[in-house]
Protein backbone atom coordinates (compact mmCIF):
# COMPACT_ATOMS: atom_id res chain seq x y z
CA UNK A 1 0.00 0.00 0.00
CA UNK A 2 1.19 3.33 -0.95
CA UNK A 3 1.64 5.88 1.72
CA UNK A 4 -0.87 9.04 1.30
CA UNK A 5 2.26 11.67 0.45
CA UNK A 6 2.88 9.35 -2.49
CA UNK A 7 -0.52 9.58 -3.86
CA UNK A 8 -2.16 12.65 -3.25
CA UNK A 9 1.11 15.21 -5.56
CA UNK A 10 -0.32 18.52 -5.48
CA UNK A 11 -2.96 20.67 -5.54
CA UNK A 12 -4.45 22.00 -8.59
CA UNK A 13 -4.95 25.65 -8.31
CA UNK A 14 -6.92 27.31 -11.09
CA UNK A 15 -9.99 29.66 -10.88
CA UNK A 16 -12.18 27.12 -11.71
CA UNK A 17 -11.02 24.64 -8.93
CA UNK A 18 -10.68 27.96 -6.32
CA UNK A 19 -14.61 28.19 -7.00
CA UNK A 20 -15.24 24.93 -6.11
CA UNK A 21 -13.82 25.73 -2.28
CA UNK A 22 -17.57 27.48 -1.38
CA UNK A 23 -18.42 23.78 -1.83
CA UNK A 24 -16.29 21.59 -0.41
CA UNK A 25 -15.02 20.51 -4.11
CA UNK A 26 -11.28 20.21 -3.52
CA UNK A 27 -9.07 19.86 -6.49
CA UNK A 28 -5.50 17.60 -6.55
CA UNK A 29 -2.84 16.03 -8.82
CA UNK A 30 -2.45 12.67 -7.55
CA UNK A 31 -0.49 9.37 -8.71
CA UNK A 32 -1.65 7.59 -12.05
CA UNK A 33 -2.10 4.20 -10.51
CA UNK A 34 -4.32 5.09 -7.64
CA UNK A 35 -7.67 4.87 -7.69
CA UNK A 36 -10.92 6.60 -6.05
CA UNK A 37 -10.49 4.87 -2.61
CA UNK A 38 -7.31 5.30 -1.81
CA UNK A 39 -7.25 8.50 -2.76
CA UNK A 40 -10.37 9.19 -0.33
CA UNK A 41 -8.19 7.46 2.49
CA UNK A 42 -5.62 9.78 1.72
CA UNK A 43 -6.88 12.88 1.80
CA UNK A 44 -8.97 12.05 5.28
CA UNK A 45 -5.63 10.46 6.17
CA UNK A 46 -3.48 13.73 5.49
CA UNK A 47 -6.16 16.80 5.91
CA UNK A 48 -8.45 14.93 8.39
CA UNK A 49 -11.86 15.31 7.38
CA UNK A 50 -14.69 13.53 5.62
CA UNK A 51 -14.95 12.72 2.01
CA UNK A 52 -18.07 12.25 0.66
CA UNK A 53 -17.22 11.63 -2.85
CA UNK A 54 -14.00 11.45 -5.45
CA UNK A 55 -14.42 12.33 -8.93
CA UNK A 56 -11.10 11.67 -11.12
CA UNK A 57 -10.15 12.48 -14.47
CA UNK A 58 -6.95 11.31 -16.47
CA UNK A 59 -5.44 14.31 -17.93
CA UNK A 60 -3.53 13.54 -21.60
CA UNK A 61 -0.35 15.11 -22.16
CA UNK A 62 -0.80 18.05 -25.07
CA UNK A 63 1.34 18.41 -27.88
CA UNK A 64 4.48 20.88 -27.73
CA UNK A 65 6.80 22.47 -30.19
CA UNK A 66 9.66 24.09 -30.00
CA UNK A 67 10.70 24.75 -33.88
CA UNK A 68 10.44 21.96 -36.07
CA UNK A 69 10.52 19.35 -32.67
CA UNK A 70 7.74 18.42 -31.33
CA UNK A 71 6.45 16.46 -28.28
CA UNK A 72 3.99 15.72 -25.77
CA UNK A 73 3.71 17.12 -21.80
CA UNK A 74 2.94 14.51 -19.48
CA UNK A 75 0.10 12.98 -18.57
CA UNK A 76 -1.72 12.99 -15.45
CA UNK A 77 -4.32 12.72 -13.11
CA UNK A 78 -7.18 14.72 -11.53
CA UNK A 79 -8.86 14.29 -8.51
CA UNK A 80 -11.91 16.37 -7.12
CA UNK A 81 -12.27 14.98 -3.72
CA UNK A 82 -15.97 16.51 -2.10
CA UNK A 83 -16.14 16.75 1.39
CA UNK A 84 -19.24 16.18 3.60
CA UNK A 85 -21.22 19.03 4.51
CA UNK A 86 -20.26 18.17 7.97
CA UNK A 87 -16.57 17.99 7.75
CA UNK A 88 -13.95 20.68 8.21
CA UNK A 89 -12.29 22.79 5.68
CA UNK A 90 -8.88 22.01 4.45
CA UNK A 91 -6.60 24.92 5.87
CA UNK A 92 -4.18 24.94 2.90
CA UNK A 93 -7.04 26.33 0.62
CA UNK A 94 -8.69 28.61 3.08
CA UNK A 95 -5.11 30.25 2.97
CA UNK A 96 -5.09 30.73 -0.37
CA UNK A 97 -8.69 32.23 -0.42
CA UNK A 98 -7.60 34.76 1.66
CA UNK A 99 -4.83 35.74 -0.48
CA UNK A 100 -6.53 35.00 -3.52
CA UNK A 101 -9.07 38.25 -2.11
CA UNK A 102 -6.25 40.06 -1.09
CA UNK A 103 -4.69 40.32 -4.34
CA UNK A 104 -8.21 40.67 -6.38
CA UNK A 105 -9.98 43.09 -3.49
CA UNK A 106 -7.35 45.22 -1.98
CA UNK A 107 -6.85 48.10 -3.68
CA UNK A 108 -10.08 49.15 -4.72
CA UNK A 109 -8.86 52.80 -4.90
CA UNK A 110 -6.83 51.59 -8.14
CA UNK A 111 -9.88 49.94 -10.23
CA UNK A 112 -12.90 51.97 -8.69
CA UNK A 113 -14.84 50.88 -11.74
CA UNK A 114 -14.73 47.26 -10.88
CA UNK A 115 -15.94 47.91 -7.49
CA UNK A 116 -19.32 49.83 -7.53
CA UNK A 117 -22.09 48.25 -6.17
């Protein structure tokens, strides 16, 4: 059995998997080879809280040139792990929330356009 560092690689932070935070749709990069219950034991095992549900998705590798070579990126795996409505947050994205509004919401005196209600 693989330990839950091994599977679970990163997380995948886009603005599409940020939205899914408000609920409880977590987004990762995990191993090729695992499947949808061990990486549910993995995240409870490493975050601890509740998954309800893990949705995966095999990512192929897209094709790359660089002049007349060409190639392919690496392909991977996608993991959107749901947590139950009781559970707890994960910390690591609330963190990133925060600066996420930071960045976007801080300096409304710059873009006062974007901020009229």
């Amino acid at each position: 059995m693989k330990a839950p560092q091994d599977i679970i690689i990163a997380p995948v932070i886009t603005e599409k998997s940020m939205s899914g935070i408000a609920d409880k749709k977590y987004t990762f990069k995990v191993a090729k080879d695992a499947n949808k219950i061990e990486i549910a034991n993995a995240v409870e095992k490493l975050f601890k809280v509740d998954v309800a549900k893990v949705n995966t998705i095999s990512v192929r590798g897209q094709e790359r040139r660089m002049g007349r070579y060409s190639g392919y990126t690496a392909s991977w795996k996608k993991a959107i792990v749901t947590l139950k409505a009781d559970s707890k947050t994960i910390e690591f994205f609330d963190g990133l929330l925060l600066f996420r509004d930071k960045v976007f919401f801080g300096n409304q005196k710059r873009f006062p356009v974007m901020y009229e209600a």
